[in-house]
Protein backbone atom coordinates (compact mmCIF):
# COMPACT_ATOMS: atom_id res chain seq x y z
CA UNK A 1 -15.37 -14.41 13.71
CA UNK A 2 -11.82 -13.31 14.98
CA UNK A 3 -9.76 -10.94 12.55
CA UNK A 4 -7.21 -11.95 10.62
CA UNK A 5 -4.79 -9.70 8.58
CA UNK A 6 -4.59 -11.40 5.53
CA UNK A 7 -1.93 -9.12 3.37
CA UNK A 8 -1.80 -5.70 2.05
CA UNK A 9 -4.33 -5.06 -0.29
CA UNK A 10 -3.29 -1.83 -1.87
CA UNK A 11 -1.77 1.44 -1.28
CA UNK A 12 -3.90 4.39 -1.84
CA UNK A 13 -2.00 6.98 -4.26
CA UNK A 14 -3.86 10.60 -4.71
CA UNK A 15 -2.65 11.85 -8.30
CA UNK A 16 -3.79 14.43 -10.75
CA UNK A 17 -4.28 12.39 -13.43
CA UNK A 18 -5.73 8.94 -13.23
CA UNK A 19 -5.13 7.44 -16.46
CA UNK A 20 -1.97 9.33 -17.22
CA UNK A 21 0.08 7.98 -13.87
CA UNK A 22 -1.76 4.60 -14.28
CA UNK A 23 -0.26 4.21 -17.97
CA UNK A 24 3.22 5.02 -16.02
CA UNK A 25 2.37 2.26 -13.75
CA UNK A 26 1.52 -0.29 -16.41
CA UNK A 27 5.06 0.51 -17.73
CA UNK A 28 6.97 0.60 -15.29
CA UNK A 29 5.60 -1.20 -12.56
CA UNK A 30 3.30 -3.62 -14.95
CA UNK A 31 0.46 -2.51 -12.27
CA UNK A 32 -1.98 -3.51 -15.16
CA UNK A 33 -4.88 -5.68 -13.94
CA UNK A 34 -7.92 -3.41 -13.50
CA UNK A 35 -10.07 -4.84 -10.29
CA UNK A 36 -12.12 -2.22 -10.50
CA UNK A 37 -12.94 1.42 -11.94
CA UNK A 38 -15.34 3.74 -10.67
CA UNK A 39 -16.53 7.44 -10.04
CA UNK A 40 -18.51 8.29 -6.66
CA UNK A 41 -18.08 10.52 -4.33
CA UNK A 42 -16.86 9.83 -0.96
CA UNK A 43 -19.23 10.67 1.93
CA UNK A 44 -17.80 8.57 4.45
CA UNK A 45 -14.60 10.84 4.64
CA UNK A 46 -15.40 13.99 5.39
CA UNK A 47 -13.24 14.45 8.51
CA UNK A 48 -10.29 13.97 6.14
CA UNK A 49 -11.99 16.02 3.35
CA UNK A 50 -12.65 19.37 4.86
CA UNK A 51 -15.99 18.63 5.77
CA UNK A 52 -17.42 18.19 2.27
CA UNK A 53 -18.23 15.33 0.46
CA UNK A 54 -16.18 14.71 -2.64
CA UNK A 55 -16.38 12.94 -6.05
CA UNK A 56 -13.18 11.20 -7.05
CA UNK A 57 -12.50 8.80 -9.63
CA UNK A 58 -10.52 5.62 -8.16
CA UNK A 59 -9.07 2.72 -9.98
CA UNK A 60 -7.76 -0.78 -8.11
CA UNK A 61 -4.80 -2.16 -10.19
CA UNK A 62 -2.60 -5.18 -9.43
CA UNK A 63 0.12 -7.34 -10.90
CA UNK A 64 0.16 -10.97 -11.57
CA UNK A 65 3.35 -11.34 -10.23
CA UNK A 66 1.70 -11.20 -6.73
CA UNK A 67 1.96 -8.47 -4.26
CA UNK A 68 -0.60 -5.78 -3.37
CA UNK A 69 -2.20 -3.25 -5.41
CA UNK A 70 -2.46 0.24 -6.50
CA UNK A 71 -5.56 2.33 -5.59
CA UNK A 72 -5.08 5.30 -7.83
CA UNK A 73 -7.28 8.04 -6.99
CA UNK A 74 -8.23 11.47 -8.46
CA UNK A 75 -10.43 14.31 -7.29
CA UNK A 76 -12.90 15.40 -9.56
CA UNK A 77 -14.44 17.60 -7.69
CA UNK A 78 -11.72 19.86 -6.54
CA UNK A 79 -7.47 20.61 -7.51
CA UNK A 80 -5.43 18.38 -5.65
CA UNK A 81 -3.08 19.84 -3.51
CA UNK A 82 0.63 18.99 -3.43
CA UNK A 83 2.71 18.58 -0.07
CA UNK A 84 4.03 21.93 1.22
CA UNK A 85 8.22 20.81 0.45
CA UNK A 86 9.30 17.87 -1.45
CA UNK A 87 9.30 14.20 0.87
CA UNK A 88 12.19 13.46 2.95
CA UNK A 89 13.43 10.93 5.71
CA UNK A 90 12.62 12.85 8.79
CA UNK A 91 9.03 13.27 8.19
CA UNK A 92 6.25 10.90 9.28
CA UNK A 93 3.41 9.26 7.27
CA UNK A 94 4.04 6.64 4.26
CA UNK A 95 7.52 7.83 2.94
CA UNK A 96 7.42 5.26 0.54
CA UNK A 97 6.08 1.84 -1.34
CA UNK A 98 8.35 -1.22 -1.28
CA UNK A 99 7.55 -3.13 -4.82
CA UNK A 100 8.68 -6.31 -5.31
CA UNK A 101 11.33 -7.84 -8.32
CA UNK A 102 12.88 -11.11 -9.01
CA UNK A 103 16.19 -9.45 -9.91
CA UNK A 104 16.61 -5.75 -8.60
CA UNK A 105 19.81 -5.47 -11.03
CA UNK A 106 17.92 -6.38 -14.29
CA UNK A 107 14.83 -4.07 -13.05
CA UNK A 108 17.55 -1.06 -12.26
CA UNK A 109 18.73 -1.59 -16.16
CA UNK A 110 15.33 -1.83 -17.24
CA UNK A 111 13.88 0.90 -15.59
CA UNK A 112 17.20 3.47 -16.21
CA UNK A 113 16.67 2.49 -20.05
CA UNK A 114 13.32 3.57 -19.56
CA UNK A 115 13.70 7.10 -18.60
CA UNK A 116 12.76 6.07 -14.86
CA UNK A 117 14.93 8.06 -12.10
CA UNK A 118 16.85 5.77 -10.02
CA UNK A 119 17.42 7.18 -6.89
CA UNK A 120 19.88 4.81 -5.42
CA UNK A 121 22.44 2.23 -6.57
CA UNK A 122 21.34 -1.24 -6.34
CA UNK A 123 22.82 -2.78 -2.43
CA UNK A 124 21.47 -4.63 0.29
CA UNK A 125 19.08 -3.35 2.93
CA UNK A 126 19.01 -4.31 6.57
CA UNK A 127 17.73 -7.56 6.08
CA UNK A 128 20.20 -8.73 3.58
CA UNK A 129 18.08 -8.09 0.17
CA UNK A 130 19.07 -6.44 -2.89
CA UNK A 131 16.78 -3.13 -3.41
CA UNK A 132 16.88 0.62 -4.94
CA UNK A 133 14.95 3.36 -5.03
CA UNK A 134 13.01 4.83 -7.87
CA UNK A 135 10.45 8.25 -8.26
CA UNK A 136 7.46 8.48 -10.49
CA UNK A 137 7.18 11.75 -12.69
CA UNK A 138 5.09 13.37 -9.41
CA UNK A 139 8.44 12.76 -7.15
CA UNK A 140 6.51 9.90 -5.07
CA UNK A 141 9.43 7.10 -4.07
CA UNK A 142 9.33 3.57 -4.18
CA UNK A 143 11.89 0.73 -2.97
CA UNK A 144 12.40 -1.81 -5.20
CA UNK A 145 13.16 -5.14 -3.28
CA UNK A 146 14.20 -8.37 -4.60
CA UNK A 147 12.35 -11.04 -3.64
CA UNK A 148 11.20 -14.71 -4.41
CA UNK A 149 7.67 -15.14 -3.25
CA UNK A 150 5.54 -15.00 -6.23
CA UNK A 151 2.02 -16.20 -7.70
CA UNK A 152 3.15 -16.15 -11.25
CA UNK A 153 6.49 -16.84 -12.64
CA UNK A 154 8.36 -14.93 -15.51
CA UNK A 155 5.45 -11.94 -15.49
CA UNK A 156 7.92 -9.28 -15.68
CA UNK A 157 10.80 -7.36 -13.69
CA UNK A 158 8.46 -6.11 -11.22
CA UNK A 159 6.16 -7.49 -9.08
CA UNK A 160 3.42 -5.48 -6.79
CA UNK A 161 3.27 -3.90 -3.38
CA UNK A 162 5.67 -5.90 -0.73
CA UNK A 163 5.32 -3.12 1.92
CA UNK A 164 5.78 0.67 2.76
CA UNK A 165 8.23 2.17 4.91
CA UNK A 166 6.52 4.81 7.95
CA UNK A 167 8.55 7.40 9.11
CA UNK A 168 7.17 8.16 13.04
CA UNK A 169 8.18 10.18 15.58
CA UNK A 170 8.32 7.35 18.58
CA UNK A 171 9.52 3.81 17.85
CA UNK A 172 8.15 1.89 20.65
CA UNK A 173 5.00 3.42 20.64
CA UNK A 174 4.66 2.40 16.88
CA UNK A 175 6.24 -0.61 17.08
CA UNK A 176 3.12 -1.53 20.06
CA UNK A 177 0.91 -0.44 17.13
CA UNK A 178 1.82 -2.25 13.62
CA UNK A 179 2.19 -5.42 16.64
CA UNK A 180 -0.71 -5.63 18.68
CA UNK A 181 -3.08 -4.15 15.78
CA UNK A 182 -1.77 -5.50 12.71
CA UNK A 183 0.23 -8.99 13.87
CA UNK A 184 3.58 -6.88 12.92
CA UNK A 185 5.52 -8.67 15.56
CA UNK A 186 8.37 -10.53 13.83
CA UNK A 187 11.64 -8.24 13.80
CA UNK A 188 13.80 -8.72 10.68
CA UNK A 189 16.03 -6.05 11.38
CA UNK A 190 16.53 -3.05 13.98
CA UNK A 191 19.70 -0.52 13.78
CA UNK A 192 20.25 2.90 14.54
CA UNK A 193 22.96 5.21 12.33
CA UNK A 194 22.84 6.89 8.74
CA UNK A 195 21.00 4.92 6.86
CA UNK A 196 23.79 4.40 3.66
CA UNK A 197 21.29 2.76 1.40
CA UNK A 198 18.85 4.99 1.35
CA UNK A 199 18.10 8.44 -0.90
CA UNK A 200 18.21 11.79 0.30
CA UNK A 201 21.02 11.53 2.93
CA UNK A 202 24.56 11.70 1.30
CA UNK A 203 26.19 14.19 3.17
CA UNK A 204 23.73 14.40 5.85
CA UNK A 205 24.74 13.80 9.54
CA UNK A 206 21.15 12.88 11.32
CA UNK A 207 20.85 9.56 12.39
CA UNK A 208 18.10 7.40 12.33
CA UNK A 209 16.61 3.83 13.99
CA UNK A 210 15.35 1.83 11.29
CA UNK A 211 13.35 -1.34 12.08
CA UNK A 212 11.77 -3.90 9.48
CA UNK A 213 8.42 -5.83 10.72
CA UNK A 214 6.65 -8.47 9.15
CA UNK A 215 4.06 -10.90 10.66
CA UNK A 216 4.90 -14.25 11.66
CA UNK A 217 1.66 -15.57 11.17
CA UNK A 218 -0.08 -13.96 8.30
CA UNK A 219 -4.32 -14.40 8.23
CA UNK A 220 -5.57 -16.53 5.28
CA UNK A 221 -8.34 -14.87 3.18
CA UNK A 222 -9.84 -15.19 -0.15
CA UNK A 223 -7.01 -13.51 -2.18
CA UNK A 224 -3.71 -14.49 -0.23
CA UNK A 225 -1.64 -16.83 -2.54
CA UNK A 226 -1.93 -13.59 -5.15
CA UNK A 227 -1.22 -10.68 -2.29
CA UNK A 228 1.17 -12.87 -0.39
CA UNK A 229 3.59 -11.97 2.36
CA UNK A 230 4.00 -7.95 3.25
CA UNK A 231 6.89 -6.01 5.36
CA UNK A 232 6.25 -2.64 7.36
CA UNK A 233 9.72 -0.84 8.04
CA UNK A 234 9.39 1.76 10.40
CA UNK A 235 11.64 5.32 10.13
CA UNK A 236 12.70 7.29 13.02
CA UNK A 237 14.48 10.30 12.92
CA UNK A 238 16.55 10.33 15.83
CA UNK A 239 16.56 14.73 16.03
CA UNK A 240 13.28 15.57 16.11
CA UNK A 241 11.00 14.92 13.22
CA UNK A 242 9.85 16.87 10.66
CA UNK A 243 5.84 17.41 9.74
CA UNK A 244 3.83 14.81 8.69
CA UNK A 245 3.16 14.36 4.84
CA UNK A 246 -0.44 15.12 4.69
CA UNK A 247 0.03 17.93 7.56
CA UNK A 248 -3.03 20.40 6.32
CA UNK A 249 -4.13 18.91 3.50
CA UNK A 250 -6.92 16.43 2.78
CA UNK A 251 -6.93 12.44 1.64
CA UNK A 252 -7.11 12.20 -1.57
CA UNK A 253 -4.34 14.73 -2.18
CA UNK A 254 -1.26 14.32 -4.00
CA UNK A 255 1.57 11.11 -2.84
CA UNK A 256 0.72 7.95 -0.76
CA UNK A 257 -2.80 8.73 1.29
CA UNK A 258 -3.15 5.12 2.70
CA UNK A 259 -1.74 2.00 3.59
CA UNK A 260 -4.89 -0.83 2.99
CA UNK A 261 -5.06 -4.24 4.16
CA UNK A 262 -7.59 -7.42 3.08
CA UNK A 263 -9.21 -8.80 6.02
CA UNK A 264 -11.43 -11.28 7.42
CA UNK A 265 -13.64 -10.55 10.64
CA UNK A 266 -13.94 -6.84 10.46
CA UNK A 267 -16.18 -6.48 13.89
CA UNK A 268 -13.56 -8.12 16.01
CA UNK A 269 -10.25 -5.81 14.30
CA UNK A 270 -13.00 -3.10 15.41
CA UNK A 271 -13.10 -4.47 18.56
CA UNK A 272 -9.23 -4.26 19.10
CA UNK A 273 -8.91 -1.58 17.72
CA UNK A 274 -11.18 0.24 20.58
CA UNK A 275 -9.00 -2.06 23.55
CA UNK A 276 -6.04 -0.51 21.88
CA UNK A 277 -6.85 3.09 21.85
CA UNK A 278 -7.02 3.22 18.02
CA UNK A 279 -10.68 3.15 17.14
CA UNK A 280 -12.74 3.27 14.02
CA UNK A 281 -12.25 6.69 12.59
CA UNK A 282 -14.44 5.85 9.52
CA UNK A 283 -16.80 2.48 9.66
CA UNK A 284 -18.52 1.69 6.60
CA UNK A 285 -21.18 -0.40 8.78
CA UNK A 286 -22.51 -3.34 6.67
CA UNK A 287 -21.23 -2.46 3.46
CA UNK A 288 -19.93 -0.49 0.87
CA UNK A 289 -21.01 -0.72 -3.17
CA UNK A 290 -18.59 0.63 -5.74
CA UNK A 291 -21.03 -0.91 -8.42
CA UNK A 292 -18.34 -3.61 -9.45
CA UNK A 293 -17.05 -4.64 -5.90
CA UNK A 294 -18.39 -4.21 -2.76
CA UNK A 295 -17.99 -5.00 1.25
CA UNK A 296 -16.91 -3.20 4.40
CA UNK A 297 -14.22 -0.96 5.18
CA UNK A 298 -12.48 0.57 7.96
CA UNK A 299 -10.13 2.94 8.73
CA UNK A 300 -7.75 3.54 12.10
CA UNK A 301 -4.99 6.00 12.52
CA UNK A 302 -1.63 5.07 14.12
CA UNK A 303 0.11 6.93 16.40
CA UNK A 304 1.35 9.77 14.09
CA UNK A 305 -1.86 10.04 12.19
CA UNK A 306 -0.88 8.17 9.41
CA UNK A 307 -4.09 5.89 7.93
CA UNK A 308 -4.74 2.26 7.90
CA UNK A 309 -7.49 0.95 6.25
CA UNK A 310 -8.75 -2.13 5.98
CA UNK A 311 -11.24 -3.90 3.47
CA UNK A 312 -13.03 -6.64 3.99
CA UNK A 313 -14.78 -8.23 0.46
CA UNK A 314 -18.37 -9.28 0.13
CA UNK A 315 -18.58 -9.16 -3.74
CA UNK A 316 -15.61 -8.32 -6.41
CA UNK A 317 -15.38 -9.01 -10.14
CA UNK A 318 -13.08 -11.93 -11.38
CA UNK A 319 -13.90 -11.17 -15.15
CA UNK A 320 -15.46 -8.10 -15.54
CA UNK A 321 -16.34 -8.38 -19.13
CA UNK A 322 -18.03 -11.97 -18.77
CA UNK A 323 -20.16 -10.09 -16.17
CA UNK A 324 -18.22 -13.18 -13.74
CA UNK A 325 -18.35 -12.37 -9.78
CA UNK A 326 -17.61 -14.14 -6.87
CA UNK A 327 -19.75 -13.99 -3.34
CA UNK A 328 -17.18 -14.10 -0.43
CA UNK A 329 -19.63 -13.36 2.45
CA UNK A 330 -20.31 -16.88 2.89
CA UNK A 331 -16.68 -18.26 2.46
CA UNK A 332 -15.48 -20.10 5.58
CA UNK A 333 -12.83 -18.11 7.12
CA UNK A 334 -9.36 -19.31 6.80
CA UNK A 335 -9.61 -20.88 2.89
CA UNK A 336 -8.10 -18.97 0.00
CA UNK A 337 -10.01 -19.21 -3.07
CA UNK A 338 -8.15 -21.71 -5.55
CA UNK A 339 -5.30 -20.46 -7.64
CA UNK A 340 -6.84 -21.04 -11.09
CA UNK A 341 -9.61 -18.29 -10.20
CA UNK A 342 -7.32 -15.92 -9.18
CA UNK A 343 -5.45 -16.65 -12.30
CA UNK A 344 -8.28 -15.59 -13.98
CA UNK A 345 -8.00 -12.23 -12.93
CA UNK A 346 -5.38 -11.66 -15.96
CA UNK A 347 -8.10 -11.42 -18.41
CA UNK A 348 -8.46 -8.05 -16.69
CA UNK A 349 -5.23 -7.00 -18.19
CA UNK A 350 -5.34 -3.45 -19.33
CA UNK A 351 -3.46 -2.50 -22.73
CA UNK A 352 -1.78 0.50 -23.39
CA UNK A 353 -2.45 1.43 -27.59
């Protein structure tokens, strides 16, 4: 089976409080389908844990707008640690989630009148989209893009995950990655200069090359109509960079500790992975079991460090509550399951009291 990259799944987001950033999520974000809940521990990442296993508690969220998920994620086994100095452009790892909106003016009124703090006024980015930036109550920033690709009309002001943006420390060399890897290898924009639309750098003088991938051919799997299309835009600061976000602390900790993808043929992305110098850090082998999903993941580093995993599904809930499943191990590659399933994920919804 060759591998297909078939849209971001989630992004991973270490917090001290599950339930309390999830609420914020729900209202601000309307992250409020529940895919999953569950407590485990995590033996499989020990090289990123100190050595020890873990517990955590982890929750998958999505919106039925379309776009990718949350995976929010709290130790429970130990105090999660905070970065060293507040995030900023000129360091590497996942600066940032893009989030998608249907109107990024209404969503800036909508969010300001609900105590969110806007970080930027709205404007257009590189590519010629309205977006501004937002922080959650732990400081962790997110671009709000406007877009109109979406699996479910008039949801709300904001949809899911679109994308991240990566600052690294050597463009071509990352560029070769999120390309040959992930099937990053349509340009929508690449410029170098102060970046005017972004937060943190009135005043500043340090320049930067900006460039915004997406794929031109995305893979098909199960769950793509609902994750739909995805945009990587990679940050380099042009003096030399500063430390990298999770620089000596574990996953799991505090801000954005992944960037995860759905996939289809997991052996052969392993495969490439190995021809392109990235292997398999962390294999799952034939499959994980988080009691209400399970399947096999993976999980590569690119060139700074920063993680990619990737998830392929064997088993996930569609309606929890009606004890309602579906098998994907024997799907044929290449076929999306129908839209009025994955509607059915909205009985999921979870509602705040």
């Amino acid at each position: 089976m060759s591998a297909h990259i078939c849209g971001i799944q989630q992004v991973g987001i270490g917090v001290k409080d599950l339930h309390e950033y999830w609420k914020w999520y729900r209202e601000v974000f309307s992250m409020d389908i529940r895919i999953f809940e569950d407590a485990a521990e995590a033996p499989l990442m020990t090289q990123y844990t100190g050595g020890k296993v873990h517990k955590r508690v982890a929750a998958l969220a999505m919106n039925m707008r379309g776009g990718g998920g949350f995976e929010i994620w709290q130790y429970t086994s130990r105090q999660a640690a905070a970065p060293a100095s507040a995030i900023s452009l000129d360091k590497l790892g996942i600066l940032a989630v893009k989030m998608k909106s249907p109107d990024a003016t209404k969503a800036a009124e909508a969010f300001a009148q609900k105590g969110v703090r806007i970080l930027s006024p709205v404007q257009s980015n590189p590519a010629g989209a309205l977006h501004f930036w937002v922080c959650d109550p732990a400081g962790n920033w997110f671009d709000v893009e406007e877009s109109k690709e979406w699996f479910r009309e008039n949801e709300s002001l904001s949809g899911g995950a679109l994308g991240v943006v990566i600052g690294v420390s050597d463009m071509e060399r990352s560029m070769h990655f999120y390309k040959e890897m992930l099937g990053f290898d349509k340009v929508l924009a690449d410029l170098e200069g102060v970046p005017a639309d972004l937060p943190g750098v009135s005043g500043q003088k340090k320049a930067y090359r900006r460039v915004l991938l997406t794929q031109s051919k995305q893979g098909i799997g199960p769950f793509t109509p609902l994750l739909g299309s995805s945009h990587i835009e990679l940050l380099q600061c042009l003096e030399p960079p500063g430390e990298h976000v999770f620089a000596n602390r574990y996953w799991g900790d505090l801000g954005f500790i992944h960037l995860c993808f759905d996939v289809r043929g997991m052996e052969s992305l392993k495969e490439r992975g190995a021809s392109l110098g990235h292997p398999f850090t962390v294999d799952s082998a034939d499959s994980f079991d988080m009691g209400k999903a399970a399947g096999r993941f993976g999980y590569v580093e690119d060139p700074d460090g920063t993680l990619i995993e990737f998830v392929e599904t064997h088993k996930l809930p569609i309606v929890e509550k009606w004890g309602w499943y579906v098998d994907l191990r024997k799907r044929k590659q290449g076929k999306s399951l129908p839209k009025w399933l994955l509607n059915c994920f909205r009985f999921n919804r979870v509602k705040d009291s």
